[in-house]
N, C-alpha and C. Protein backbone atom coordinates (compact mmCIF):
# COMPACT_ATOMS: atom_id res chain seq x y z
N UNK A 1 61.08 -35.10 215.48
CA UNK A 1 59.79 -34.70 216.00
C UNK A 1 59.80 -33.20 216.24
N UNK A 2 58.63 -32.53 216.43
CA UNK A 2 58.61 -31.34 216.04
C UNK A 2 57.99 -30.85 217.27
N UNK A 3 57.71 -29.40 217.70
CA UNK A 3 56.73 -29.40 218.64
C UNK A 3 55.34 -29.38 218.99
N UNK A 4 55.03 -30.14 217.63
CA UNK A 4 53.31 -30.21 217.76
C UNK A 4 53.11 -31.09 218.65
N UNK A 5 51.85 -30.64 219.44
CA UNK A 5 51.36 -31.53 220.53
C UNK A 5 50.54 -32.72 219.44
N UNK A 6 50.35 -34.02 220.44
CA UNK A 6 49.57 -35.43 220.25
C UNK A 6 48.53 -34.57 219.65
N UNK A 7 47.31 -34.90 219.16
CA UNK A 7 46.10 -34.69 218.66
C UNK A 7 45.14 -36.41 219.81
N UNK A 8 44.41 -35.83 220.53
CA UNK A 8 44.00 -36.87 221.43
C UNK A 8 42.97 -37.22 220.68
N UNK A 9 42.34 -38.39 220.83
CA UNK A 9 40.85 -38.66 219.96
C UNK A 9 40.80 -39.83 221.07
N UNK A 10 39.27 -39.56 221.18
CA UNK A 10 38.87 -40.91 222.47
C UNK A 10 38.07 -42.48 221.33
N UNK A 11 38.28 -42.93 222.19
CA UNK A 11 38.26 -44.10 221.55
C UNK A 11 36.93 -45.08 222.25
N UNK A 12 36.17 -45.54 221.67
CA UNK A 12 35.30 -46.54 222.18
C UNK A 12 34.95 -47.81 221.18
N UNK A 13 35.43 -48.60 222.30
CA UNK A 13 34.79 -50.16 221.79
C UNK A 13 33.61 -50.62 221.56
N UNK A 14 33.30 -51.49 220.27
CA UNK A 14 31.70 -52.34 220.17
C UNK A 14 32.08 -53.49 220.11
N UNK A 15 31.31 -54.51 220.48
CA UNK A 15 31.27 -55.58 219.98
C UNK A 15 30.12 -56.04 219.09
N UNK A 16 30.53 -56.42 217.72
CA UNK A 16 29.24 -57.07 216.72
C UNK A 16 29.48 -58.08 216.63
N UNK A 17 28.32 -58.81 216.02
CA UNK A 17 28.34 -59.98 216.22
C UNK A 17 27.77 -60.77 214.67
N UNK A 18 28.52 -61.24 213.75
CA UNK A 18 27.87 -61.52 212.18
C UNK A 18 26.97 -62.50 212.73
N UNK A 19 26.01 -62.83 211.60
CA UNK A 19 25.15 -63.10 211.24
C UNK A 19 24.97 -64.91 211.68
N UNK A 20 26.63 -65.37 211.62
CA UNK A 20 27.43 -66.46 211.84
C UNK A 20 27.90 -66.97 213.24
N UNK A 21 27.24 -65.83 213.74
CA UNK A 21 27.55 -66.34 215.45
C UNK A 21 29.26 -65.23 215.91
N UNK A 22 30.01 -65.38 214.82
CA UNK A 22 31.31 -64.61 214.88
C UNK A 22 31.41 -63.24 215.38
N UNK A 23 32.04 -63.24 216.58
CA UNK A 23 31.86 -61.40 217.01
C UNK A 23 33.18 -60.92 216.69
N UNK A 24 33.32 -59.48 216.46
CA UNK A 24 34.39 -58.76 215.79
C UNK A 24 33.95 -57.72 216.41
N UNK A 25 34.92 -56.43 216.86
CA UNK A 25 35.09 -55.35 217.36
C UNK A 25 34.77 -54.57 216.71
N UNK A 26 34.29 -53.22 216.71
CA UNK A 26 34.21 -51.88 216.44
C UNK A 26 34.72 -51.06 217.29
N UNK A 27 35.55 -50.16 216.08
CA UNK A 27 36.33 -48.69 216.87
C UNK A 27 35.79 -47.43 216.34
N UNK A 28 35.18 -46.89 217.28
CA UNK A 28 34.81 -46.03 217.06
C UNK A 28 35.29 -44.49 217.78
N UNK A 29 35.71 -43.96 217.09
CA UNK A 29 36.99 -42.86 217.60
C UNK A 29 36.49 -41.56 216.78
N UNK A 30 37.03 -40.50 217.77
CA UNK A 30 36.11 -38.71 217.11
C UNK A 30 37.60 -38.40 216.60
N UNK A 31 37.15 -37.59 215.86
CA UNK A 31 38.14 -36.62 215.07
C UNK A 31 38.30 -35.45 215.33
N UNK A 32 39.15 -34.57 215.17
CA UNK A 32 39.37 -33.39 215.34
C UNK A 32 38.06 -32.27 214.87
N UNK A 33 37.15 -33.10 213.66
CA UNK A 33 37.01 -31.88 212.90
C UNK A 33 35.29 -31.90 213.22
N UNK A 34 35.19 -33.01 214.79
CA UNK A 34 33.50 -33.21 215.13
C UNK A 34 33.27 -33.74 214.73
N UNK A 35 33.67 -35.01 213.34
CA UNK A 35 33.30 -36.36 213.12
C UNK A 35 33.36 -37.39 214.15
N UNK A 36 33.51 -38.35 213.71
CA UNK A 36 33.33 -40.25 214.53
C UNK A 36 33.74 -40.98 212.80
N UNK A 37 34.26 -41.87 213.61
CA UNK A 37 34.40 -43.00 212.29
C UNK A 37 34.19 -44.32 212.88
N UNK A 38 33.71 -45.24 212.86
CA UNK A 38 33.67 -46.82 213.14
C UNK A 38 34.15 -47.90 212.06
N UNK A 39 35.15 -48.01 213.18
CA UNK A 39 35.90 -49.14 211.81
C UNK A 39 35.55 -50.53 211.98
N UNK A 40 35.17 -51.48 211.36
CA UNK A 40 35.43 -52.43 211.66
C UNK A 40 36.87 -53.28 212.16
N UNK A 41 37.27 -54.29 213.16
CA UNK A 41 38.68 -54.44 213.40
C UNK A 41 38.70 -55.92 213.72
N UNK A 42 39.97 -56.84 213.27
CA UNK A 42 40.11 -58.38 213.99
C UNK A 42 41.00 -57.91 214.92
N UNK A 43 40.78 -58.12 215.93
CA UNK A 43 42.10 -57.81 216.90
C UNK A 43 42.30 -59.54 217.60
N UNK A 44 43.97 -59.61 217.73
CA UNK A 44 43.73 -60.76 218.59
C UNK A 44 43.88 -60.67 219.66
N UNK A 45 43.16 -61.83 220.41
CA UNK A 45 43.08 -61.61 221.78
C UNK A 45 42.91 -63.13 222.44
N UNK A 46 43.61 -63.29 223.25
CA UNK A 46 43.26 -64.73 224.55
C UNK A 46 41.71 -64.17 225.52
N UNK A 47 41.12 -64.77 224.89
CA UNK A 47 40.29 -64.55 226.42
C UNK A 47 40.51 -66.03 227.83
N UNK A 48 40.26 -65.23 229.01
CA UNK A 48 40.69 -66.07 229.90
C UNK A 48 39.75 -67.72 229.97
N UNK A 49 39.34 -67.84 230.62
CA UNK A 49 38.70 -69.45 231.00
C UNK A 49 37.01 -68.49 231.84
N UNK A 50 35.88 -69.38 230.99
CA UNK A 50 34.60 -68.53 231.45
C UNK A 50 34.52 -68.46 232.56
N UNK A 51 35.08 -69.02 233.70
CA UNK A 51 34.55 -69.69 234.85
C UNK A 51 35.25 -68.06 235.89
N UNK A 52 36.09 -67.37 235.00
CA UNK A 52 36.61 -65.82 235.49
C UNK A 52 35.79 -64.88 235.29
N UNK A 53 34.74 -64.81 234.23
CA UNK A 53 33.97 -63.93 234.01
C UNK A 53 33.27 -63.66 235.20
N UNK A 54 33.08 -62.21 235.33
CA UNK A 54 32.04 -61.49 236.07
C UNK A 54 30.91 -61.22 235.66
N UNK A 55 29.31 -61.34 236.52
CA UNK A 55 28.08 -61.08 236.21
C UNK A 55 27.59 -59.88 236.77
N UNK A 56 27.49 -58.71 236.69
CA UNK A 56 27.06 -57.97 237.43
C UNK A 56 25.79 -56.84 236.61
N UNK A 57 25.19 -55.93 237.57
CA UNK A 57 23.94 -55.15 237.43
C UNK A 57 24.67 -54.09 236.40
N UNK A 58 25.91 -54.00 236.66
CA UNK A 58 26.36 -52.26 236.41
C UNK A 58 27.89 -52.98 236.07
N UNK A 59 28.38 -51.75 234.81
CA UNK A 59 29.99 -52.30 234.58
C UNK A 59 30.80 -51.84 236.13
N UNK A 60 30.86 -50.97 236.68
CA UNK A 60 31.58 -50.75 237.88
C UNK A 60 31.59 -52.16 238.87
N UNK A 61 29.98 -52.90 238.71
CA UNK A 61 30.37 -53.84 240.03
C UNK A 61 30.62 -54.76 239.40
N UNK A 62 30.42 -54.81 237.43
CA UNK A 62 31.13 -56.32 236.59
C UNK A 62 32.97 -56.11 237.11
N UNK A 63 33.67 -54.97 237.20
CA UNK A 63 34.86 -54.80 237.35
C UNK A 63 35.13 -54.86 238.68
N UNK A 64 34.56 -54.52 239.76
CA UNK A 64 34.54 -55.26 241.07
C UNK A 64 34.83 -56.62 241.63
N UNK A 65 33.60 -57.04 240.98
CA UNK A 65 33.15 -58.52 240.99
C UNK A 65 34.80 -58.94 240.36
N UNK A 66 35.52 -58.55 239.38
CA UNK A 66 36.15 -59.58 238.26
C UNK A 66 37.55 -59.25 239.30
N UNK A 67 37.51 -57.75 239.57
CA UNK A 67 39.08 -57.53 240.52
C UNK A 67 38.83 -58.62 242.04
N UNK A 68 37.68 -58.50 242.29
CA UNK A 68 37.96 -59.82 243.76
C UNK A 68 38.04 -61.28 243.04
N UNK A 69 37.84 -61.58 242.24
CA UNK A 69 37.45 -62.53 241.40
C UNK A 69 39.47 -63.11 241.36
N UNK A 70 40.02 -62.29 240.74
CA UNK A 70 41.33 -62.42 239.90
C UNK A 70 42.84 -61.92 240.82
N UNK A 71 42.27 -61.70 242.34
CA UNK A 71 42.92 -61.07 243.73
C UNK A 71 43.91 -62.43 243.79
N UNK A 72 44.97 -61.68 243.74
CA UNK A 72 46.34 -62.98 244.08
C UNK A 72 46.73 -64.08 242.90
N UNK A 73 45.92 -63.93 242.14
CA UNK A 73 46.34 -64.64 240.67
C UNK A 73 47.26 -63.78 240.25
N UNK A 74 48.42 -65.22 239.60
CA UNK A 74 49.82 -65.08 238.92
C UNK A 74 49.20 -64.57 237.11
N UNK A 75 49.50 -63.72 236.22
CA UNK A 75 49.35 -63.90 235.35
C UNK A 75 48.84 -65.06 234.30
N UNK A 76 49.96 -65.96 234.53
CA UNK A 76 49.78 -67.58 234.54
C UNK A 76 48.71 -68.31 234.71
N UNK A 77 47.79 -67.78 236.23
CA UNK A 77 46.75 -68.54 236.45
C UNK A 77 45.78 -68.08 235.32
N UNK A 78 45.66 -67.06 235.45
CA UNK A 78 44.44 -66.68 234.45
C UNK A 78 44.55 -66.86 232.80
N UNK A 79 45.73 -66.89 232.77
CA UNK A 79 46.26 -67.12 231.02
C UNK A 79 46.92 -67.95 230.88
N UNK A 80 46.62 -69.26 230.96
CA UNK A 80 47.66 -70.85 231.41
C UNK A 80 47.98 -70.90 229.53
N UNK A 81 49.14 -71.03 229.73
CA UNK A 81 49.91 -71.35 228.41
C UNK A 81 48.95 -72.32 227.46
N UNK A 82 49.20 -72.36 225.98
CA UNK A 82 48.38 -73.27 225.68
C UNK A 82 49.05 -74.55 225.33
């Protein structure tokens, strides 16, 4: 490795949704040169059990709501083996 610094690029998530009901992610990330690119992506992922989801007005009090929500849960609870 050399001493060039990281090159940072921020990153933001979409969610789409085909035509099929099927939702798939979008990444959409800037470039150095003042572009954006959106990629389409499968990523895998567990989602937890609905009954964890948070409803809220604003993402700050959906992440509120979900941190009192998930307070004292073992990993385990929320992601029970399958």
């Amino acid at each position: 490795m050399g001493d060039t610094p990281y090159v940072v690029q921020k990153v933001e998530w979409f969610q789409f949704r085909a035509p099929d009901g099927k939702a798939f992610f979008v990444m959409v990330s800037s470039l150095p040169n003042g572009f954006f690119t959106a990629v389409p992506c499968e990523v895998q992922l567990t989602l937890a059990d609905h009954s964890l989801m948070a409803l809220a007005a604003t993402p700050d009090d959906a992440v509120a709501q979900l941190q009192s929500t998930l307070a004292g849960k073992r990993h385990e609870e929320i992601f029970p083996a399958h």
